[in-house]
C-alpha atoms as a PDB file:
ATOM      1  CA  UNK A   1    -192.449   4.185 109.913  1.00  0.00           C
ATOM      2  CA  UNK A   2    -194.134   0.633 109.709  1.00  0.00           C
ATOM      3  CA  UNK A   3    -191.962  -0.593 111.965  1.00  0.00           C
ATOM      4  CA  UNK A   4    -191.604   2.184 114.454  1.00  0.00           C
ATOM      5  CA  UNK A   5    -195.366   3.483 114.557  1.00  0.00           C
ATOM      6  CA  UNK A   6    -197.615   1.037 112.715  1.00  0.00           C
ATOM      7  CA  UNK A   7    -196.791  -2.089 114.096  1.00  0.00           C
ATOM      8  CA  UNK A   8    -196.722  -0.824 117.728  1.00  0.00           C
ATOM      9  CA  UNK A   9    -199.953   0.844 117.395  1.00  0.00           C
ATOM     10  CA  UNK A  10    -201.781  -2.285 116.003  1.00  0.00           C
ATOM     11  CA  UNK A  11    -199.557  -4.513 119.220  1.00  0.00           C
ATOM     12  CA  UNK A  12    -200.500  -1.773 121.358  1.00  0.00           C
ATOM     13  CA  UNK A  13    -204.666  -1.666 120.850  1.00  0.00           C
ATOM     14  CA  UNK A  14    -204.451  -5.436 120.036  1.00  0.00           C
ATOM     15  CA  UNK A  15    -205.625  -4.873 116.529  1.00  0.00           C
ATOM     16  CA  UNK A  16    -205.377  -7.932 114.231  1.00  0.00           C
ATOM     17  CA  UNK A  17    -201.995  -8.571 111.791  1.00  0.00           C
ATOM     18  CA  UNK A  18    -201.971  -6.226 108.711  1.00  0.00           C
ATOM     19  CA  UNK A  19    -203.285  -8.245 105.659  1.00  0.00           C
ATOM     20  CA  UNK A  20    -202.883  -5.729 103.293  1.00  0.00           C
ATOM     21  CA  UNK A  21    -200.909  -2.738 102.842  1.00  0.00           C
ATOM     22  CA  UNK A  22    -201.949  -0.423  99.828  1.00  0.00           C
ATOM     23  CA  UNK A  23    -198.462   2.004  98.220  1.00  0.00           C
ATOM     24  CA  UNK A  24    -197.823   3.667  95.157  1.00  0.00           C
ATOM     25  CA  UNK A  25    -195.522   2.591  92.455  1.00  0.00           C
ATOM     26  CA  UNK A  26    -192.069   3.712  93.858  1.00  0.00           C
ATOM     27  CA  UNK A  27    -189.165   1.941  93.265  1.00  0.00           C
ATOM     28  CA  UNK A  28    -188.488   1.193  97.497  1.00  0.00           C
ATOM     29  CA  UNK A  29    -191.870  -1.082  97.414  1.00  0.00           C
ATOM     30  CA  UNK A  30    -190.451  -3.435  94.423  1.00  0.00           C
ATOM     31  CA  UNK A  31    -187.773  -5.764  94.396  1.00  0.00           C
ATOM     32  CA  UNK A  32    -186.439  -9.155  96.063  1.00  0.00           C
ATOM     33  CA  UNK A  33    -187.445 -10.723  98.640  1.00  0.00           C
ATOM     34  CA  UNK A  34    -183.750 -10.929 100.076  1.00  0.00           C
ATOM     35  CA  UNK A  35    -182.547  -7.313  98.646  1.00  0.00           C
ATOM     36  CA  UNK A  36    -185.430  -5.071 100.092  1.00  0.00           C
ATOM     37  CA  UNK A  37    -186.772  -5.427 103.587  1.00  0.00           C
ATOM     38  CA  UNK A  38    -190.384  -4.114 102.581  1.00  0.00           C
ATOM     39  CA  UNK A  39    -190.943  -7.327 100.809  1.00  0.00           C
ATOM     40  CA  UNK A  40    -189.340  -9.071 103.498  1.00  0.00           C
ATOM     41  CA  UNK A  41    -191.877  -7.765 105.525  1.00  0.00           C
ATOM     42  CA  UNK A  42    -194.608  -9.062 103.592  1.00  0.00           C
ATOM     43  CA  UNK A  43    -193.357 -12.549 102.973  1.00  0.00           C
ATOM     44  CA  UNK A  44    -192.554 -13.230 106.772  1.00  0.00           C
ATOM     45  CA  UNK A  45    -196.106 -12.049 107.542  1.00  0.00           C
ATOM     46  CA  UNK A  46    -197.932 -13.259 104.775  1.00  0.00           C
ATOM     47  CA  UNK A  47    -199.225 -10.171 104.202  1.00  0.00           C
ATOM     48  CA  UNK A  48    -200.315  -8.903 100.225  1.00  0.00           C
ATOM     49  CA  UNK A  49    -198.872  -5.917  98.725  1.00  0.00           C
ATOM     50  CA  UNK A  50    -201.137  -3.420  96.629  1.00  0.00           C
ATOM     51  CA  UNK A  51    -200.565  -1.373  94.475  1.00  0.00           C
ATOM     52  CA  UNK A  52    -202.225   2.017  93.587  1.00  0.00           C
ATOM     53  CA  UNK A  53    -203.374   2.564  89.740  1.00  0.00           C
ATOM     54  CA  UNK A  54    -201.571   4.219  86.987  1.00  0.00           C
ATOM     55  CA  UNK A  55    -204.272   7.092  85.706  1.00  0.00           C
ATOM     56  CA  UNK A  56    -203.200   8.951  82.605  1.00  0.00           C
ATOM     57  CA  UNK A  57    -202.968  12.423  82.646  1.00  0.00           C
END
């Protein structure tokens, strides 16, 4: 989706580069640098991963 919506849109309207991108804790956000291409993203861009907060039920 980031790549096939977000990134266009932002091109498209000439937006600024994404600085931050706020996610939950799932598993596909987390890992390598070299094993998952979502932090891939983010290094290559410079752009900071956040993360949402754990609330206790």
């Amino acid at each position: 989706m980031l790549n096939d919506e977000v990134l266009p849109f932002f091109e498209q309207h000439t937006l600024p580069i994404i600085l931050r991108i706020l996610t939950d804790r799932g598993a596909e956000f987390y890992g390598r640098v070299n094993k998952y291409v979502y932090q891939l993203y983010l290094a290559l861009n410079d752009s900071k991963h956040c993360k949402t907060k754990v609330r206790p039920h």
